[in-house]
PDB file of N, CA and C in Angstrom:
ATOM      1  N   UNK A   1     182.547 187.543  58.170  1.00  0.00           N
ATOM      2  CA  UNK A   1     182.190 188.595  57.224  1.00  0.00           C
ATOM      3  C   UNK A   1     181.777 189.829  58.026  1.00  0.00           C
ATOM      4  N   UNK A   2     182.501 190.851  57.621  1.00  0.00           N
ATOM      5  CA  UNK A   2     182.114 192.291  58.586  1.00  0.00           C
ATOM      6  C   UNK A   2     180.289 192.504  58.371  1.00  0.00           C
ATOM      7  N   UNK A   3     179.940 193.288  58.950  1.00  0.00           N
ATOM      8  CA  UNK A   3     178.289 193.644  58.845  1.00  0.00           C
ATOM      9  C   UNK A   3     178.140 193.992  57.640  1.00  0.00           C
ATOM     10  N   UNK A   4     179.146 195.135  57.662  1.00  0.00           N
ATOM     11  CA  UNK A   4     178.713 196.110  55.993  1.00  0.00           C
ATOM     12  C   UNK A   4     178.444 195.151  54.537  1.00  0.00           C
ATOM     13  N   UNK A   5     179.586 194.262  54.988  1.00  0.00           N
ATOM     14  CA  UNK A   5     179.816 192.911  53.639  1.00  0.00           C
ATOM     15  C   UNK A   5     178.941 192.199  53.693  1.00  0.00           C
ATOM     16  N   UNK A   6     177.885 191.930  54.804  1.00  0.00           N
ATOM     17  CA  UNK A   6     177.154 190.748  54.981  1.00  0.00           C
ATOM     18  C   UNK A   6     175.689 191.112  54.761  1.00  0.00           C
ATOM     19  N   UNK A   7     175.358 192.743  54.509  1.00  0.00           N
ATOM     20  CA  UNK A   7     174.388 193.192  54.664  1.00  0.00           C
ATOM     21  C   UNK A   7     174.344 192.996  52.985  1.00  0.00           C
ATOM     22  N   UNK A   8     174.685 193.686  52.172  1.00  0.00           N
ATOM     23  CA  UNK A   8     175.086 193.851  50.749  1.00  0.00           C
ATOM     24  C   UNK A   8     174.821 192.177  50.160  1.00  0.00           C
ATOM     25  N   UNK A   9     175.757 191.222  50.424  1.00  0.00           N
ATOM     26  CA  UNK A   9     175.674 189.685  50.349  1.00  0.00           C
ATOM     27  C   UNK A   9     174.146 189.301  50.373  1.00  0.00           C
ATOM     28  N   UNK A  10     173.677 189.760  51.481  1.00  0.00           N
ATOM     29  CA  UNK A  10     172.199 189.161  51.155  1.00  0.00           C
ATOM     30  C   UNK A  10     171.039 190.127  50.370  1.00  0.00           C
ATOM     31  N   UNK A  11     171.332 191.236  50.452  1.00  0.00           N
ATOM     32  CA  UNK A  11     170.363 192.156  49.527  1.00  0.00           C
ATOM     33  C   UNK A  11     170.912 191.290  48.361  1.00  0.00           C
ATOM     34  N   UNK A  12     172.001 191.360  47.830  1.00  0.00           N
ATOM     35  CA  UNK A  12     172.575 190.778  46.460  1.00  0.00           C
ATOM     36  C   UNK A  12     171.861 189.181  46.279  1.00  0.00           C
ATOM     37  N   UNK A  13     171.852 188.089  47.744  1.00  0.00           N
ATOM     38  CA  UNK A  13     170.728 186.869  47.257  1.00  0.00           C
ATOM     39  C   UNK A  13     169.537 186.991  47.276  1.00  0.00           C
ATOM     40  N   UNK A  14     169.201 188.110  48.205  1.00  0.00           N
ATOM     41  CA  UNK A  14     167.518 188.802  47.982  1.00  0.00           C
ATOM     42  C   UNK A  14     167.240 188.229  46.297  1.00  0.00           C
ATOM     43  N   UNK A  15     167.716 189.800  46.105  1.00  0.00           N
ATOM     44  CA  UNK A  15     167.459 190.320  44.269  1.00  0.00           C
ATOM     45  C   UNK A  15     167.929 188.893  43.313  1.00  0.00           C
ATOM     46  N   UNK A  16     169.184 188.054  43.535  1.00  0.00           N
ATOM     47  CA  UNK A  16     168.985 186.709  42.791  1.00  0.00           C
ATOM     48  C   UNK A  16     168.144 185.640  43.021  1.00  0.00           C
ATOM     49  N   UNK A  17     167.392 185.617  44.578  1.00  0.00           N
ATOM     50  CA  UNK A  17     166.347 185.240  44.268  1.00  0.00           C
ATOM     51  C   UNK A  17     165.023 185.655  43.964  1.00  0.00           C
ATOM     52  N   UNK A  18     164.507 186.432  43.995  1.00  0.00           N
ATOM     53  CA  UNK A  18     163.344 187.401  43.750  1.00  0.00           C
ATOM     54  C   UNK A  18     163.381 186.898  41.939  1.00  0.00           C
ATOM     55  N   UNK A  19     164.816 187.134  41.191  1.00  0.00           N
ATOM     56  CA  UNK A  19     164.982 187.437  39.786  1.00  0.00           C
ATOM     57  C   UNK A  19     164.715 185.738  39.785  1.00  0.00           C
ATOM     58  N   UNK A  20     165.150 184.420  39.927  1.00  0.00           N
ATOM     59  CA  UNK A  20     164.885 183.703  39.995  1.00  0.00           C
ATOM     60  C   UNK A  20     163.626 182.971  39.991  1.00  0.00           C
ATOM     61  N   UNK A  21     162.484 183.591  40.749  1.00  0.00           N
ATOM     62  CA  UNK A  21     161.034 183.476  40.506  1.00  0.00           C
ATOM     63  C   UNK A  21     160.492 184.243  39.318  1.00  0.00           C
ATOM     64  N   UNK A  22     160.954 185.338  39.506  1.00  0.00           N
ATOM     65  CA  UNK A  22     160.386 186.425  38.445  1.00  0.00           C
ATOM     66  C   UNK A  22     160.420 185.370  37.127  1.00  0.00           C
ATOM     67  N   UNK A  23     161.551 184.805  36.711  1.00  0.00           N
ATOM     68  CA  UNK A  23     161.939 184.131  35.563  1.00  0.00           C
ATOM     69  C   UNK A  23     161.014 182.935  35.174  1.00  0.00           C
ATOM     70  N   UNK A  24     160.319 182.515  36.476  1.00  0.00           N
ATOM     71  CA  UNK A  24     159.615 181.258  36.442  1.00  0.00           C
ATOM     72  C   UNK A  24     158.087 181.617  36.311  1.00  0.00           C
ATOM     73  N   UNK A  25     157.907 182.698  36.733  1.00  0.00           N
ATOM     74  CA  UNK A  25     156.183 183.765  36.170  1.00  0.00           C
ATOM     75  C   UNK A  25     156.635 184.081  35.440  1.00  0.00           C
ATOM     76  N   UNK A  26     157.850 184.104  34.330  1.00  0.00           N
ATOM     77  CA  UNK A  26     157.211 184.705  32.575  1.00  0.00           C
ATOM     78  C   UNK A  26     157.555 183.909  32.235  1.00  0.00           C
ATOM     79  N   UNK A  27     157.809 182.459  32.435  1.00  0.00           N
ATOM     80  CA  UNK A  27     157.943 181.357  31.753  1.00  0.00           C
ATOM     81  C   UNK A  27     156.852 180.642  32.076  1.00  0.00           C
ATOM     82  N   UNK A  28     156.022 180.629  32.787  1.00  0.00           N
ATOM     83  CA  UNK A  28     154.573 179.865  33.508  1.00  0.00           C
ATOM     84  C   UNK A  28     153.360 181.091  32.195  1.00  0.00           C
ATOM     85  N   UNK A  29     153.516 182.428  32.309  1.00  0.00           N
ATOM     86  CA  UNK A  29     152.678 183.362  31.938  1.00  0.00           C
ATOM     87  C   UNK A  29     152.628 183.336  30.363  1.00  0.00           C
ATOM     88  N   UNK A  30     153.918 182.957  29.987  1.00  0.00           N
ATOM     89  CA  UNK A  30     154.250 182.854  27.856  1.00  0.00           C
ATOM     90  C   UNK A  30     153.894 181.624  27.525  1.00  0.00           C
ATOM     91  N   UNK A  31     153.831 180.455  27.973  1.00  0.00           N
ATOM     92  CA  UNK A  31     153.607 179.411  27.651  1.00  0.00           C
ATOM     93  C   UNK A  31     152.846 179.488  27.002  1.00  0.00           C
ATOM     94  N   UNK A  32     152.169 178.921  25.600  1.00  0.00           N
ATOM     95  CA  UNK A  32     151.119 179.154  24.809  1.00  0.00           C
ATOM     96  C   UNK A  32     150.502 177.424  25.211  1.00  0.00           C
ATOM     97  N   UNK A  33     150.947 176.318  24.889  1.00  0.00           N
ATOM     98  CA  UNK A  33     150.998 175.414  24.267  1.00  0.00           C
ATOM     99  C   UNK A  33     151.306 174.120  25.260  1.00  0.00           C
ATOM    100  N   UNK A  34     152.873 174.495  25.198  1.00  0.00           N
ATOM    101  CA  UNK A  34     153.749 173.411  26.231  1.00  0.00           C
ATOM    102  C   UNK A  34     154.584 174.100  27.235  1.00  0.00           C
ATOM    103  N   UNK A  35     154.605 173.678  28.085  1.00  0.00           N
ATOM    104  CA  UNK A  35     155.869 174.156  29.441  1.00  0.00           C
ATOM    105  C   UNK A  35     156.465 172.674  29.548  1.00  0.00           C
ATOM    106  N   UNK A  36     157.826 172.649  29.879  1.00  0.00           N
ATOM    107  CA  UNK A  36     158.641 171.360  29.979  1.00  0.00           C
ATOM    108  C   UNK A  36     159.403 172.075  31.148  1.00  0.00           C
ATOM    109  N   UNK A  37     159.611 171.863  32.369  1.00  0.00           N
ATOM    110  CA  UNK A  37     160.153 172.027  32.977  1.00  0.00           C
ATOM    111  C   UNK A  37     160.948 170.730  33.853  1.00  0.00           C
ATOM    112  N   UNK A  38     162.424 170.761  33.723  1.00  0.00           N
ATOM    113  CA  UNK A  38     163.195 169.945  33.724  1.00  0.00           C
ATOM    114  C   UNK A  38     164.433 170.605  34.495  1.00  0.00           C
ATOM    115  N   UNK A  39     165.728 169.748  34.383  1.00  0.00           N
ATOM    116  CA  UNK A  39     167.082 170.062  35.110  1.00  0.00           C
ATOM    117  C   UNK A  39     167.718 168.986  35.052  1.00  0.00           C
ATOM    118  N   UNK A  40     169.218 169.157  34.744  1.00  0.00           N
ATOM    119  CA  UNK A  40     170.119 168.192  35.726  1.00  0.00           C
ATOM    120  C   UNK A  40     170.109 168.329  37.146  1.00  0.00           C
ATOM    121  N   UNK A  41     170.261 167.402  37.751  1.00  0.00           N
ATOM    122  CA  UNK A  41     171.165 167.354  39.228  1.00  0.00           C
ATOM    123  C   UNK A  41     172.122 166.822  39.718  1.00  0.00           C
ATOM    124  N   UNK A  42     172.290 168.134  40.193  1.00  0.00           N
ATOM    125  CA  UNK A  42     173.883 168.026  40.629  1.00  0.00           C
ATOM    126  C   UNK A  42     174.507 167.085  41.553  1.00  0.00           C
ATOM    127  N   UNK A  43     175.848 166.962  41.718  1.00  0.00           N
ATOM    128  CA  UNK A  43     176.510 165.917  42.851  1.00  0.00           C
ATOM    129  C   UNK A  43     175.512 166.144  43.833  1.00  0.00           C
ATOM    130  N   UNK A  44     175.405 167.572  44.480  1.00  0.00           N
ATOM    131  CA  UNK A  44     174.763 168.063  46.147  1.00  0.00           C
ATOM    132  C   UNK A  44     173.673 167.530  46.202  1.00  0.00           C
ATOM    133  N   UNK A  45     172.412 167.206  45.280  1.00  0.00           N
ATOM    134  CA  UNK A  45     171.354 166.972  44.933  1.00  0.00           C
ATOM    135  C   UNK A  45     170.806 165.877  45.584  1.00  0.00           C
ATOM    136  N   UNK A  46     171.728 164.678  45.462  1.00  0.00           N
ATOM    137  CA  UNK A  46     171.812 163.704  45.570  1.00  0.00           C
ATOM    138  C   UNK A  46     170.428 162.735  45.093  1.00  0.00           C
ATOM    139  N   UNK A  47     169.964 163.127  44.180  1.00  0.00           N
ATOM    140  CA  UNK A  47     168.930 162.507  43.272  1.00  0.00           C
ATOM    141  C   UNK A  47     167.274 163.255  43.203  1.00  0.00           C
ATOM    142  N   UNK A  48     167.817 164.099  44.354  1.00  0.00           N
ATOM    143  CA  UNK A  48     166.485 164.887  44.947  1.00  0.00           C
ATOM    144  C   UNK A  48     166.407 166.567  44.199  1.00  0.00           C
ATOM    145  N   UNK A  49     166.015 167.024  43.810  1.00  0.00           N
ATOM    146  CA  UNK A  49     165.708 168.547  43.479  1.00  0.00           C
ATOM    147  C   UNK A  49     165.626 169.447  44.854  1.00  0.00           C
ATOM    148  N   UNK A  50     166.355 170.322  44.367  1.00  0.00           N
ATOM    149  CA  UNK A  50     166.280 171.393  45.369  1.00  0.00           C
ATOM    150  C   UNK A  50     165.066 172.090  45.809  1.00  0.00           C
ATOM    151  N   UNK A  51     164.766 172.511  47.186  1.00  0.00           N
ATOM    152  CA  UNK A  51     163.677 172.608  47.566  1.00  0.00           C
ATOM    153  C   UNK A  51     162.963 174.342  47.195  1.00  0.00           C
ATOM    154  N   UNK A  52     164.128 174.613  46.499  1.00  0.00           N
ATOM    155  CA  UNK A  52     164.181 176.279  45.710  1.00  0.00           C
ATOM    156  C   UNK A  52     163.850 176.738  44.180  1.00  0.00           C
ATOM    157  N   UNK A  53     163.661 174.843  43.883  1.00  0.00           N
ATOM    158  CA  UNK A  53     164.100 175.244  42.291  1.00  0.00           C
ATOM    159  C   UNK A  53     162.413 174.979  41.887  1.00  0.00           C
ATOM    160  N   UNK A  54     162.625 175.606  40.606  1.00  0.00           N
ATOM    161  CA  UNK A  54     161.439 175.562  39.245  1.00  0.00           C
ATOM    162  C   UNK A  54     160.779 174.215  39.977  1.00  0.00           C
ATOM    163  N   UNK A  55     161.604 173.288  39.277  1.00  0.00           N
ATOM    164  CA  UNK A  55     161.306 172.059  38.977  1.00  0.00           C
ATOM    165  C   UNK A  55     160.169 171.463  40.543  1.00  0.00           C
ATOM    166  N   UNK A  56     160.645 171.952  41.802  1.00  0.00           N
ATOM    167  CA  UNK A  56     159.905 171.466  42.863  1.00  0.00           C
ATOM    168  C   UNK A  56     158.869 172.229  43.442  1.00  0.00           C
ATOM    169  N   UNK A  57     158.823 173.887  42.748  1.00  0.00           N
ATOM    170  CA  UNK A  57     157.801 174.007  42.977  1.00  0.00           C
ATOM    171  C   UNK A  57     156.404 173.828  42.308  1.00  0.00           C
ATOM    172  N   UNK A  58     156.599 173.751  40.639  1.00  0.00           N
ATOM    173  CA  UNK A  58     155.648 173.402  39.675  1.00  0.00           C
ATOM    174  C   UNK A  58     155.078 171.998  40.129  1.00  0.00           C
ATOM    175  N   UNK A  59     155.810 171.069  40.687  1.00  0.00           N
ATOM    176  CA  UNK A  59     155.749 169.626  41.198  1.00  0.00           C
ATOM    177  C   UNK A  59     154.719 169.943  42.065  1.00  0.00           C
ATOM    178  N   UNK A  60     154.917 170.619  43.290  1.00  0.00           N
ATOM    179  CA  UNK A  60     153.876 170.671  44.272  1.00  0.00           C
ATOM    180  C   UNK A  60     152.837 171.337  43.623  1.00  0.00           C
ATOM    181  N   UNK A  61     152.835 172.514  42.816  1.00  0.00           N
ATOM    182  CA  UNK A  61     151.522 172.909  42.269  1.00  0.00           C
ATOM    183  C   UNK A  61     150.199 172.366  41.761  1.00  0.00           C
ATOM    184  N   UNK A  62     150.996 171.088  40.624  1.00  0.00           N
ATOM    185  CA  UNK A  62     150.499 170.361  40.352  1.00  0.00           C
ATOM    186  C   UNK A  62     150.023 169.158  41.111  1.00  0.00           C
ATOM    187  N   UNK A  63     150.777 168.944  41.843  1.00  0.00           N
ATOM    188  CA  UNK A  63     149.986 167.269  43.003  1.00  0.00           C
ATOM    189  C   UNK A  63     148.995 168.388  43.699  1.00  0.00           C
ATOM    190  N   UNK A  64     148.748 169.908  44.230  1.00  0.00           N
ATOM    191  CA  UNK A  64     148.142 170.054  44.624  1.00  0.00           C
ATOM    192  C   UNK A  64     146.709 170.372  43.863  1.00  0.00           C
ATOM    193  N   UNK A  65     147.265 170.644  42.455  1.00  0.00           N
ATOM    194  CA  UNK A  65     145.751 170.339  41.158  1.00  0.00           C
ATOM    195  C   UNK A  65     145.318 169.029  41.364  1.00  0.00           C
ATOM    196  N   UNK A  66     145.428 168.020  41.739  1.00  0.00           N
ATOM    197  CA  UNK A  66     145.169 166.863  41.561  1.00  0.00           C
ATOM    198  C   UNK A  66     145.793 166.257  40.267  1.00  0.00           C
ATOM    199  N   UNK A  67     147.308 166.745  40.053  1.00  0.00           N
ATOM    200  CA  UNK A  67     148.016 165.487  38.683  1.00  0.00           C
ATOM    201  C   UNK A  67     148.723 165.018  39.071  1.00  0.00           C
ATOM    202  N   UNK A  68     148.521 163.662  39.212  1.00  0.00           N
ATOM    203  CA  UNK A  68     149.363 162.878  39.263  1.00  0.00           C
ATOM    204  C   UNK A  68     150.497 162.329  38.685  1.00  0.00           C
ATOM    205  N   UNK A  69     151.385 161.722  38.975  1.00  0.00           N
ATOM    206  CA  UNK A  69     152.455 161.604  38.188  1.00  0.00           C
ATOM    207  C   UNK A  69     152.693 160.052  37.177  1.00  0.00           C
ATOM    208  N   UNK A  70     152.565 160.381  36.103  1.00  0.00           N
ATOM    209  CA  UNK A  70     152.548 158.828  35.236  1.00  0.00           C
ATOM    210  C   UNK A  70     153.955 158.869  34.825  1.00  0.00           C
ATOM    211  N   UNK A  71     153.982 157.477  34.297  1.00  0.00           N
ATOM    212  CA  UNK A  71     155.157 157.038  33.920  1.00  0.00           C
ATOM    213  C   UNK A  71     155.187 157.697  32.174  1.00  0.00           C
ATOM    214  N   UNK A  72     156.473 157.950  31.935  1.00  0.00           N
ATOM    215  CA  UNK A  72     156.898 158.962  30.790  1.00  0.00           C
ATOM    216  C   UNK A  72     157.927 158.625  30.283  1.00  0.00           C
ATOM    217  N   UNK A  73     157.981 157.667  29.199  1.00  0.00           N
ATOM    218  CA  UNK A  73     159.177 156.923  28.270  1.00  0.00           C
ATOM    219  C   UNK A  73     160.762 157.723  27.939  1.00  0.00           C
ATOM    220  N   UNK A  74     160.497 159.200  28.105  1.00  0.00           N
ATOM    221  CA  UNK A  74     161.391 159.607  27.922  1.00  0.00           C
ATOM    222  C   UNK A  74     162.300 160.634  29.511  1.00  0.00           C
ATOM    223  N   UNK A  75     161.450 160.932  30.654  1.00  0.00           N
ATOM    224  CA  UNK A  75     161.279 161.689  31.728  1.00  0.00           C
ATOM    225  C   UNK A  75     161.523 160.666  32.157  1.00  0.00           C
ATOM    226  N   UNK A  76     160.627 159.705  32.509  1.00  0.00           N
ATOM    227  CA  UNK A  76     160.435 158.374  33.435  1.00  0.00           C
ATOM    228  C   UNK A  76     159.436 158.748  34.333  1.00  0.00           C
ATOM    229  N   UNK A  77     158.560 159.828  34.571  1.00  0.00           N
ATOM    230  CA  UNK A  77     157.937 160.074  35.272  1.00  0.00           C
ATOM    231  C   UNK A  77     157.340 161.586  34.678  1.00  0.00           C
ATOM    232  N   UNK A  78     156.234 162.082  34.874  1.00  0.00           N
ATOM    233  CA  UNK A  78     155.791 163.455  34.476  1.00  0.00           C
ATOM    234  C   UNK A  78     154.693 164.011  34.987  1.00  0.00           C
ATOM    235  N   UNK A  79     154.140 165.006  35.248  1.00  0.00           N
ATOM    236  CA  UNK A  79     152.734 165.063  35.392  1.00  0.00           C
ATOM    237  C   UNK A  79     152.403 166.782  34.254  1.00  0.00           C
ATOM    238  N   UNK A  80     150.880 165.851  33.709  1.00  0.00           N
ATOM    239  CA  UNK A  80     149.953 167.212  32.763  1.00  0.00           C
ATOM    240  C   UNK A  80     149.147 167.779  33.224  1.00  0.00           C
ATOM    241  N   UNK A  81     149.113 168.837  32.754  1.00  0.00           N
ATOM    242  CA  UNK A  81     147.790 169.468  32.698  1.00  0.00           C
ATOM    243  C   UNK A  81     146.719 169.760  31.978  1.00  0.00           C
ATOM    244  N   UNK A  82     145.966 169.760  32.382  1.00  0.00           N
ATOM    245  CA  UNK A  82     145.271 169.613  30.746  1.00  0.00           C
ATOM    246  C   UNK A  82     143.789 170.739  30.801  1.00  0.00           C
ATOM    247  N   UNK A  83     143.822 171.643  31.234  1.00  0.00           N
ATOM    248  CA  UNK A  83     143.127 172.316  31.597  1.00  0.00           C
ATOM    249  C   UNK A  83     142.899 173.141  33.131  1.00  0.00           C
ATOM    250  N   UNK A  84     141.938 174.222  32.875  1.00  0.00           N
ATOM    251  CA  UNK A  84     141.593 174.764  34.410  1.00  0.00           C
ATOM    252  C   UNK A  84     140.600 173.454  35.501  1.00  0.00           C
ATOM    253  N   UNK A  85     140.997 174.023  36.468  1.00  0.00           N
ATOM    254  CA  UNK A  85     140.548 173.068  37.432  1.00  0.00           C
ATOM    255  C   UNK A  85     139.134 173.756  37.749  1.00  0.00           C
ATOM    256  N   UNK A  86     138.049 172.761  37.687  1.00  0.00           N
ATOM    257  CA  UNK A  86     136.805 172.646  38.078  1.00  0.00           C
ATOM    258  C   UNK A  86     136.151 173.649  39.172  1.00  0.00           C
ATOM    259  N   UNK A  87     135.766 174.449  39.039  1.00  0.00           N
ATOM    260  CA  UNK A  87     134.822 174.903  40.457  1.00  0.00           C
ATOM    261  C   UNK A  87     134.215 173.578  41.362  1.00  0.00           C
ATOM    262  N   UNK A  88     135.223 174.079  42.946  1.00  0.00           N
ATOM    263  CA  UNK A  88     134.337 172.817  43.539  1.00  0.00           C
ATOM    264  C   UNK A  88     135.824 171.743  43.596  1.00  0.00           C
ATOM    265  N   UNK A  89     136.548 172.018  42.682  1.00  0.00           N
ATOM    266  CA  UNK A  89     137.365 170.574  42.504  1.00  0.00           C
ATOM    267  C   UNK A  89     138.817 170.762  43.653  1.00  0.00           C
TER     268      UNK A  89
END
């Protein structure tokens, strides 16, 4: 890929990813109630979530609140929240 093409290419995945988070702070920020954050995965995936997506970073957010993950009849696995975390906690 010449420079000129390669410079453009990544400003262009810059801004799709930047827009990519952006999307995940007004979907974290509107939530009134419930957030469900979910996905298929793909062939590449290989059972694992991408280390870019929604889904894995809300994951770490939460194990780092202290929620753990229970078993979920319909997920097979989930973790809640159920409030602000404790001063101290």
């Amino acid at each position: 890929m010449v420079e000129a093409l390669r410079g453009d290419a990544e400003h262009l995945a810059a801004r799709e990813r930047q827009e990519h988070w952006r999307l995940l702070y007004v979907a974290l920020t509107r939530a009134q109630e419930h957030l469900v954050i979910g996905g298929a995965l793909g062939i590449r995936a290989r059972g694992v979530p991408p280390a870019a997506s929604w889904y894995q970073a809300v994951d770490q957010a939460m194990a780092g609140l202290g929620c753990e993950p229970v078993d979920d009849p319909l997920w097979g696995s989930a973790r809640h929240y159920h409030g602000a975390v404790k001063p101290g906690a």
